[in-house]
N, C-alpha and C. Protein backbone atom coordinates (compact mmCIF):
# COMPACT_ATOMS: atom_id res chain seq x y z
N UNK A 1 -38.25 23.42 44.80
CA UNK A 1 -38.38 22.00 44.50
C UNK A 1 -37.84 21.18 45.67
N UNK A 2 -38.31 20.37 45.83
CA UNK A 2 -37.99 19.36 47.22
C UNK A 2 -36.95 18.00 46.40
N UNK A 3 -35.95 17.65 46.70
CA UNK A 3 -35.11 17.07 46.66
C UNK A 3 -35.32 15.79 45.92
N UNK A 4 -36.90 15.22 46.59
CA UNK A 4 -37.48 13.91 45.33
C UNK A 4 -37.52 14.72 44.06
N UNK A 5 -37.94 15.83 43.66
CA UNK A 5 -38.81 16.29 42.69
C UNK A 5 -37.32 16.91 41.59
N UNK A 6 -36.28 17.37 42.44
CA UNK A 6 -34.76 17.70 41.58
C UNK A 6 -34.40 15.69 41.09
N UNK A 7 -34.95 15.00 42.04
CA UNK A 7 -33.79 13.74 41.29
C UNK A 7 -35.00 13.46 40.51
N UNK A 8 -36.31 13.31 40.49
CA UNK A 8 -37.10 13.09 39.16
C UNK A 8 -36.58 13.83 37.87
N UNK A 9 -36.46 15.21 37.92
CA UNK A 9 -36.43 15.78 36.71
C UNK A 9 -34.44 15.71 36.17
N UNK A 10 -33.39 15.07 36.79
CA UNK A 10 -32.71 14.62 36.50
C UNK A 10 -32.23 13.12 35.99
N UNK A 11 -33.33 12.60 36.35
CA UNK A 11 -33.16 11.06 36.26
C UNK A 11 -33.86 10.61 34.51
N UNK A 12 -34.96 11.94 34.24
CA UNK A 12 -35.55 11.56 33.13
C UNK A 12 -34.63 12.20 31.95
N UNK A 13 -33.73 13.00 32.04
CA UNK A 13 -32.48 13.47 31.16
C UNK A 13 -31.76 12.28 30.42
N UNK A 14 -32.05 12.05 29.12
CA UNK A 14 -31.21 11.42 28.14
C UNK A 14 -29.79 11.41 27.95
N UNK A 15 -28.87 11.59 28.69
CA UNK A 15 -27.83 11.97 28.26
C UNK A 15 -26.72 10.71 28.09
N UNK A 16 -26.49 10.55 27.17
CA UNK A 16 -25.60 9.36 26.53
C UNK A 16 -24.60 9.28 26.84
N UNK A 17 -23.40 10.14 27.46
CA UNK A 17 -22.65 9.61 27.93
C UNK A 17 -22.23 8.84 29.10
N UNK A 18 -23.63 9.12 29.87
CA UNK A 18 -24.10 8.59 31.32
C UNK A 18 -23.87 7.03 30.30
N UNK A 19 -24.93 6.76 29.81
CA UNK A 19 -25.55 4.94 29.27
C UNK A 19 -23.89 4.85 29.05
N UNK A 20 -23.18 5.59 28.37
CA UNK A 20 -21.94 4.71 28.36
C UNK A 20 -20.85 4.58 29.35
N UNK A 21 -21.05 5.33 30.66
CA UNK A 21 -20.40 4.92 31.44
C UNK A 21 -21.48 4.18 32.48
N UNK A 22 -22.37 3.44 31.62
CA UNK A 22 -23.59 2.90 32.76
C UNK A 22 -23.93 3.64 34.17
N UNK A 23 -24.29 4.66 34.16
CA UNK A 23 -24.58 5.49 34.87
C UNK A 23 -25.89 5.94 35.21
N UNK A 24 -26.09 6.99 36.58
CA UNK A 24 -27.29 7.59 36.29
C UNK A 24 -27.34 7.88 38.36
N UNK A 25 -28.11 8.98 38.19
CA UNK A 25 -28.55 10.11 39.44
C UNK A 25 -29.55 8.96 40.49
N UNK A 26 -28.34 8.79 42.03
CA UNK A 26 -29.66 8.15 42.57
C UNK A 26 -29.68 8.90 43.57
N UNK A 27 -29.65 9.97 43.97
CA UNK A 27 -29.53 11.02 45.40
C UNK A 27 -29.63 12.06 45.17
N UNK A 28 -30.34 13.08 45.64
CA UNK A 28 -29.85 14.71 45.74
C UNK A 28 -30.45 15.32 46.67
N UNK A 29 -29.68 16.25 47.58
CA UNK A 29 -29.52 16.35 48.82
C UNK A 29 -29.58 17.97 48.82
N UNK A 30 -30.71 18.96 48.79
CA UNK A 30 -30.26 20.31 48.50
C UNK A 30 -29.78 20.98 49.79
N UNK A 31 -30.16 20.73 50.60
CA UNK A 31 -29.46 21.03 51.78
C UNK A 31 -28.04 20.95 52.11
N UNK A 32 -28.08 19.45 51.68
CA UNK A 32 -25.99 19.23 51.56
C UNK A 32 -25.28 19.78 50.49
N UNK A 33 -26.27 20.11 49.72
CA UNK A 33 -25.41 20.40 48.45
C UNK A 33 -24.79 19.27 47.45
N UNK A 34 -25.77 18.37 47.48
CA UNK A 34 -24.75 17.16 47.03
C UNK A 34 -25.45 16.08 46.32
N UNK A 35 -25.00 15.21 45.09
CA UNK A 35 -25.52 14.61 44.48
C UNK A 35 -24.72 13.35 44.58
N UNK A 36 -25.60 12.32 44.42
CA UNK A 36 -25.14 10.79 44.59
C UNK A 36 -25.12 10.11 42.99
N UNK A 37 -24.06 9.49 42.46
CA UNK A 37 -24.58 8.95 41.46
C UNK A 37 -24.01 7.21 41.33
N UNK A 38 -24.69 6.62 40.34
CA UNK A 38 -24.17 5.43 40.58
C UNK A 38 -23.87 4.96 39.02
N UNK A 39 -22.23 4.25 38.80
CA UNK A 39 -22.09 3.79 37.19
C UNK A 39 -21.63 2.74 37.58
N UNK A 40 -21.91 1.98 36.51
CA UNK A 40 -21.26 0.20 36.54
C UNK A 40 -20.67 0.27 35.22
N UNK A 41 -19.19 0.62 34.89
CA UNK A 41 -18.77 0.29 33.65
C UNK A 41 -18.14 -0.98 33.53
N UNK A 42 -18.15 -1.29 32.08
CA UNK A 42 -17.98 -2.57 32.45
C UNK A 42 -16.07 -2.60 31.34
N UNK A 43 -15.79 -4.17 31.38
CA UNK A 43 -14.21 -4.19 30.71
C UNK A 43 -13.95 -3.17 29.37
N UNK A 44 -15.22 -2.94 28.63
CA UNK A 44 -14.65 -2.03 27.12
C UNK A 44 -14.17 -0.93 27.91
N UNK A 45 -14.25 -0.43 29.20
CA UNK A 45 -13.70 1.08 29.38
C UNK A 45 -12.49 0.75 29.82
N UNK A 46 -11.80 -0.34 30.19
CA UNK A 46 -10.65 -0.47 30.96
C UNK A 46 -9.20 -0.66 29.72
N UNK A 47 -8.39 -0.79 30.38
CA UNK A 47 -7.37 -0.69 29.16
C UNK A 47 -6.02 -1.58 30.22
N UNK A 48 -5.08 -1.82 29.89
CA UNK A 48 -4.12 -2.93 30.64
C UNK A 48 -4.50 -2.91 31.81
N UNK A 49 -4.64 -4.77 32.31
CA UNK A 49 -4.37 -5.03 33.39
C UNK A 49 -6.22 -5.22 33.88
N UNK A 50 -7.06 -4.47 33.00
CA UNK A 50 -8.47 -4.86 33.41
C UNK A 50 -8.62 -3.80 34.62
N UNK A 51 -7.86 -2.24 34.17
CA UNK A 51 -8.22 -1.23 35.47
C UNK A 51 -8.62 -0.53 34.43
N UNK A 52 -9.97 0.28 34.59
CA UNK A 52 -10.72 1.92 33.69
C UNK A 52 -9.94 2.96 33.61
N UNK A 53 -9.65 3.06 32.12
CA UNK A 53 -9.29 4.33 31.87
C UNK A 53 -9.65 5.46 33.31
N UNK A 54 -8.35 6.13 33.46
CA UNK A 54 -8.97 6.95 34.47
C UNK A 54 -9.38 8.50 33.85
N UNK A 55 -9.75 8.62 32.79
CA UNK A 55 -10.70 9.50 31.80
C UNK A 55 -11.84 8.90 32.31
N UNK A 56 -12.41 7.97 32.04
CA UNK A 56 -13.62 7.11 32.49
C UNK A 56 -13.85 7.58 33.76
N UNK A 57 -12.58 7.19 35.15
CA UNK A 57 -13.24 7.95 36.46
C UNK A 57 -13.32 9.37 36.80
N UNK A 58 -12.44 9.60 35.87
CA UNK A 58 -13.20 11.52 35.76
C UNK A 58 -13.93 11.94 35.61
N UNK A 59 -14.68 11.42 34.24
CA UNK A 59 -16.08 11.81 33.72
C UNK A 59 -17.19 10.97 35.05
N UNK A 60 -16.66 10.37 35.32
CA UNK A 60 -17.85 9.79 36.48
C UNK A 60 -17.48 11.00 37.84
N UNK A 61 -16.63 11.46 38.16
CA UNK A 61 -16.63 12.14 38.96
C UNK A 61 -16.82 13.87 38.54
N UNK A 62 -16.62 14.07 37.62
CA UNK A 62 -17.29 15.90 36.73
C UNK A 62 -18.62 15.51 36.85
N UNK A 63 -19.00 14.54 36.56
CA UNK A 63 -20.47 14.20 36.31
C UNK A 63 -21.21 14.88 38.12
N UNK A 64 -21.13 13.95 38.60
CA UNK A 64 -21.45 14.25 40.08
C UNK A 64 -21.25 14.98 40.69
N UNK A 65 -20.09 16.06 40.29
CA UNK A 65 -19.98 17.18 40.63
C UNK A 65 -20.73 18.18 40.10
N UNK A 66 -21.07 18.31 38.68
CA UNK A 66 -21.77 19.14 38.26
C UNK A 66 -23.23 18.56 38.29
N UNK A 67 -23.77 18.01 38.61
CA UNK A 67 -25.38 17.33 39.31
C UNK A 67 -25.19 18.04 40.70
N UNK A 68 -24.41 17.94 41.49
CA UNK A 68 -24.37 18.59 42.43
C UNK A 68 -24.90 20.43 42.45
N UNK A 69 -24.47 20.67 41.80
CA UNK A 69 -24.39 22.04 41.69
C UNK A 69 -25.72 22.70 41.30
N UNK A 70 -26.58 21.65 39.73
CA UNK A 70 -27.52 21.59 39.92
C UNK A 70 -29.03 21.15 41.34
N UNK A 71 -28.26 20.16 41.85
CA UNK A 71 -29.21 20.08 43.20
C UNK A 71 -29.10 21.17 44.38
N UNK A 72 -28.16 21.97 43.90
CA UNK A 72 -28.11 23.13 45.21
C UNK A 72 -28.75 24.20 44.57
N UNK A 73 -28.77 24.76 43.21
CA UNK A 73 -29.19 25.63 42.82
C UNK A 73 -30.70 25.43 42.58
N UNK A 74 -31.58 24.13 42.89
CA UNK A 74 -32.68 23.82 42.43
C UNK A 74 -33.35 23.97 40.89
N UNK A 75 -31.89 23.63 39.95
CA UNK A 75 -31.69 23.40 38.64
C UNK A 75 -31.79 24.45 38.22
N UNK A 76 -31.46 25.52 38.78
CA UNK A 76 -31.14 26.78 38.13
C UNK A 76 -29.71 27.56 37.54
N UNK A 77 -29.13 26.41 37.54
CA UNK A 77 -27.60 26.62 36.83
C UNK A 77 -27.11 25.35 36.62
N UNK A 78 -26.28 25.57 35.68
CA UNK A 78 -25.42 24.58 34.77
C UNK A 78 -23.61 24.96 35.37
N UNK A 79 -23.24 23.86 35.04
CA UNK A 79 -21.52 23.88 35.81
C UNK A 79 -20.74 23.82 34.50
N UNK A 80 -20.45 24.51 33.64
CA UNK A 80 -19.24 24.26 32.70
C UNK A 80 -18.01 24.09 34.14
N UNK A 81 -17.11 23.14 33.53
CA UNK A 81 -15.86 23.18 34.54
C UNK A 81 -14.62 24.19 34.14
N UNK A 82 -13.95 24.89 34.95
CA UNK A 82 -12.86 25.90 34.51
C UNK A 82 -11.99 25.25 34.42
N UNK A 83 -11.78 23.90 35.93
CA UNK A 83 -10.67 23.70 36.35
C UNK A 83 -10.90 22.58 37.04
N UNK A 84 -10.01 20.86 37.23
CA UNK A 84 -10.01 20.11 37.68
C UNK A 84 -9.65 19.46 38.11
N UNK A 85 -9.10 18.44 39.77
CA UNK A 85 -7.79 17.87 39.67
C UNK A 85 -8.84 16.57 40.07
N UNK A 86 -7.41 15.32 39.85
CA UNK A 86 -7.93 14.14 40.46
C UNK A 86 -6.64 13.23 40.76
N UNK A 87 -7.51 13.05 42.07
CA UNK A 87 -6.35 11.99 42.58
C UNK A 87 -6.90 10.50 42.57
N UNK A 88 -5.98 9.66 42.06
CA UNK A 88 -6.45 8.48 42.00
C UNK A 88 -5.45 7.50 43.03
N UNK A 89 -6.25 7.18 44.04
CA UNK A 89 -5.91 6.39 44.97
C UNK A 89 -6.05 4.78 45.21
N UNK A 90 -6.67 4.33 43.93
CA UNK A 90 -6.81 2.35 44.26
C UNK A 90 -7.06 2.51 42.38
N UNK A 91 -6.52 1.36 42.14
CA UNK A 91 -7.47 1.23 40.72
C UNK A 91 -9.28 1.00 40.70
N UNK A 92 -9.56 1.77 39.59
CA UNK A 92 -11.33 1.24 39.26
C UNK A 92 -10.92 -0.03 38.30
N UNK A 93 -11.74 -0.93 39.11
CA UNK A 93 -12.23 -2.06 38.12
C UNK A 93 -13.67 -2.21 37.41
N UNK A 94 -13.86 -2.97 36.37
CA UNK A 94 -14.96 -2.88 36.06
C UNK A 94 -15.91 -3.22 37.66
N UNK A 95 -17.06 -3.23 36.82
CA UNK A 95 -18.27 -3.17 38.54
C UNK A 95 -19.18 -1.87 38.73
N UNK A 96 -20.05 -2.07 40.17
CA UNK A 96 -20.45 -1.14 40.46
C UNK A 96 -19.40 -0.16 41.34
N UNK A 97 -20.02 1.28 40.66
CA UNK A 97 -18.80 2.78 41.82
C UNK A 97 -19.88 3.30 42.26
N UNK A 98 -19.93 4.19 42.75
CA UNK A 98 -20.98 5.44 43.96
C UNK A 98 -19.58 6.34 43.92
N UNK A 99 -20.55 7.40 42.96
CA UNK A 99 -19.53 9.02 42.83
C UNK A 99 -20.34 9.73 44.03
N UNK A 100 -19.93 10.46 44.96
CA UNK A 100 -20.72 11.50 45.77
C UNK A 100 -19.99 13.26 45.19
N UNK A 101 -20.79 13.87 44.75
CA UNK A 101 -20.45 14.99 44.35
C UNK A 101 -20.76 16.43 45.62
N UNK A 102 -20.10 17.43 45.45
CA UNK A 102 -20.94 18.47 46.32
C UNK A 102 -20.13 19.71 46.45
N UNK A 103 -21.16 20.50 46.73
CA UNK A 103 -21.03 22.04 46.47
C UNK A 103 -19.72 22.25 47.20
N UNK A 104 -18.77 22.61 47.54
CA UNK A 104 -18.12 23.25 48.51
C UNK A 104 -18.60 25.12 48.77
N UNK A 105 -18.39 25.39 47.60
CA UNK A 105 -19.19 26.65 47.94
C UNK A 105 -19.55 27.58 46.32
N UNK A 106 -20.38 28.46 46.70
CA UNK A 106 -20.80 28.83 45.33
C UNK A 106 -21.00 30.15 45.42
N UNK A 107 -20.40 30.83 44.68
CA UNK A 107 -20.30 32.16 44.69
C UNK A 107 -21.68 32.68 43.61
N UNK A 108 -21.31 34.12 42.93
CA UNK A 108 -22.58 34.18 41.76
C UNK A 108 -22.23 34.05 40.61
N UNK A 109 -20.59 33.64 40.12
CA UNK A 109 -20.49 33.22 38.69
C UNK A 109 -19.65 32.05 38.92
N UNK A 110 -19.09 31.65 39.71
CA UNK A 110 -18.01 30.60 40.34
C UNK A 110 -18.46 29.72 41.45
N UNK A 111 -18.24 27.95 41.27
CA UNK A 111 -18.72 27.52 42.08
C UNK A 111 -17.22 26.51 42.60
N UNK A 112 -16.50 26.26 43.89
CA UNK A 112 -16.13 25.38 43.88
C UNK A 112 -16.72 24.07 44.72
N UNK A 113 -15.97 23.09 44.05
CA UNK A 113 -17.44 21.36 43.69
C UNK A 113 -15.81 20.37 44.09
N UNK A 114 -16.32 19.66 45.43
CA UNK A 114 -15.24 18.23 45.27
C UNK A 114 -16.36 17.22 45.24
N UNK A 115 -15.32 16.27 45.18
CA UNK A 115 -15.89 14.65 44.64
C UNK A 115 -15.23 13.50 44.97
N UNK A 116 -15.82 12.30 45.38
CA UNK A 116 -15.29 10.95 45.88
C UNK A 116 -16.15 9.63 45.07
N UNK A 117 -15.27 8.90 44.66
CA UNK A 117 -15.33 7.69 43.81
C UNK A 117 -15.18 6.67 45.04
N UNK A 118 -16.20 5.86 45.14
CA UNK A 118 -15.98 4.66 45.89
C UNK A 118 -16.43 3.18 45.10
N UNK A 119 -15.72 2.04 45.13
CA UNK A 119 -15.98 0.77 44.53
C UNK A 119 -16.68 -0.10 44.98
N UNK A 120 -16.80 -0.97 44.98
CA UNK A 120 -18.55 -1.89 45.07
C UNK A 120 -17.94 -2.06 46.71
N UNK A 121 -16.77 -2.21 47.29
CA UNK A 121 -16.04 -2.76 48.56
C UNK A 121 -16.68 -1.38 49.26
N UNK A 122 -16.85 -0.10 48.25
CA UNK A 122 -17.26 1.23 49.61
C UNK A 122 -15.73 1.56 49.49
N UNK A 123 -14.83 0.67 49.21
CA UNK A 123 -13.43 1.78 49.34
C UNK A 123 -13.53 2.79 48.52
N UNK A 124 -12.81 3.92 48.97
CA UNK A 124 -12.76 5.22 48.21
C UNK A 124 -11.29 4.74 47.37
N UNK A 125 -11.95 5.48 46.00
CA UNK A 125 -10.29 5.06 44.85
C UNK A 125 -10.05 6.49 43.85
N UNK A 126 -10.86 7.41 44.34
CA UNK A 126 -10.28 8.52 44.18
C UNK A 126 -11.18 9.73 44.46
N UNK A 127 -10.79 11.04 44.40
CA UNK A 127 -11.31 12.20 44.92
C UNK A 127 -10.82 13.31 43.84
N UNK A 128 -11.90 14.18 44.13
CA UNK A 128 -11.64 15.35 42.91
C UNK A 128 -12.05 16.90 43.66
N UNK A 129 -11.52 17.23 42.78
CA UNK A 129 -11.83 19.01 43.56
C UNK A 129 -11.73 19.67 41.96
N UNK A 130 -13.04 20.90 41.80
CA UNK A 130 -12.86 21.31 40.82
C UNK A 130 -13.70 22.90 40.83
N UNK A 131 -12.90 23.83 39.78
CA UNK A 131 -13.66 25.25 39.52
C UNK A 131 -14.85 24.77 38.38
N UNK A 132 -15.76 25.63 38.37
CA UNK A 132 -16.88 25.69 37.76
C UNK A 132 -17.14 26.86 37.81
N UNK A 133 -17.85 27.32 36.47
CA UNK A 133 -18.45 28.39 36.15
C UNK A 133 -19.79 28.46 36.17
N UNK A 134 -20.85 29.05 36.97
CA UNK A 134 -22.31 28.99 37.23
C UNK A 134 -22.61 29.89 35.74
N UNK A 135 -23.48 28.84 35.10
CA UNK A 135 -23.93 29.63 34.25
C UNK A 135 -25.86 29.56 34.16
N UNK A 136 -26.23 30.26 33.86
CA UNK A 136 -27.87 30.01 33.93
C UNK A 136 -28.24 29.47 33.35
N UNK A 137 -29.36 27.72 33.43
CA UNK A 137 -29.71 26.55 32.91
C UNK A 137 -30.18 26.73 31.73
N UNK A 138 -30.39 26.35 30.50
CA UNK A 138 -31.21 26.49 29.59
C UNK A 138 -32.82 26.14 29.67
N UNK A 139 -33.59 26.70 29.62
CA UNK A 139 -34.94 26.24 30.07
C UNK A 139 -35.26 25.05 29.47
N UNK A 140 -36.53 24.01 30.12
CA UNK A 140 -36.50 22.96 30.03
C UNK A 140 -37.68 23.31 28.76
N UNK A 141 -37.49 22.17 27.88
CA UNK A 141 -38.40 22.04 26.34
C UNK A 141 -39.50 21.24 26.91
């Protein structure tokens, strides 16, 4: 599959927790190993002070990591996560973010996947590194 044809068949995926962190797949790079995504959450995700739960920038950054994994494998595996860290370096405010996800390397049952959160400014406000377990995709219905 050529790289337009992985972000078509990801982009048409229903998945609801994306709509609630206003989200959704605008890049994939199989060569880099790496998936682009873009969420705009807005104040219901934030909690004192008008900064996002940083549960909220996790799931935006697992997200893009495991899209990633799918754009390297040419959607032939799924990422359950084993293991995850995150560093949070600026607060997320509501707005637009750009998660960049990507392979670091992938073994045949183990993949490790980092990740960078940047805010509408392009500043980076946090980074992730995480284990994943390659498991084989469920075929498409």
């Amino acid at each position: 599959m050529t790289d337009q044809e992985i972000l078509a068949v990801l982009q048409q995926r229903d998945l609801k927790f994306m709509q609630y962190l206003g989200g959704g797949i605008v890049g994939a790079n199989k060569q880099r190993q790496e998936a682009v995504m873009v969420f705009e959450p807005g104040d219901d995700l934030c909690h004192s002070g008008n900064v996002i739960q940083g549960g909220f920038l996790t799931a935006m950054l697992d997200a893009a990591m495991a899209h990633a994994v799918m754009v390297a494998s040419d959607m032939a595996l799924t990422p359950p996560t084993l293991e995850l860290k995150i560093s949070f370096l600026k607060p997320g405010l509501p707005g637009p973010h750009r998660a960049v996800g990507r392979v670091v390397r992938m073994g045949k049952t183990v993949g490790f996947l980092e990740g960078e959160l940047y805010n509408v400014d392009d500043e980076l406000i946090a980074k992730s590194s995480a284990t994943a377990r390659l498991v084989p995709a469920a075929p498409a219905s």
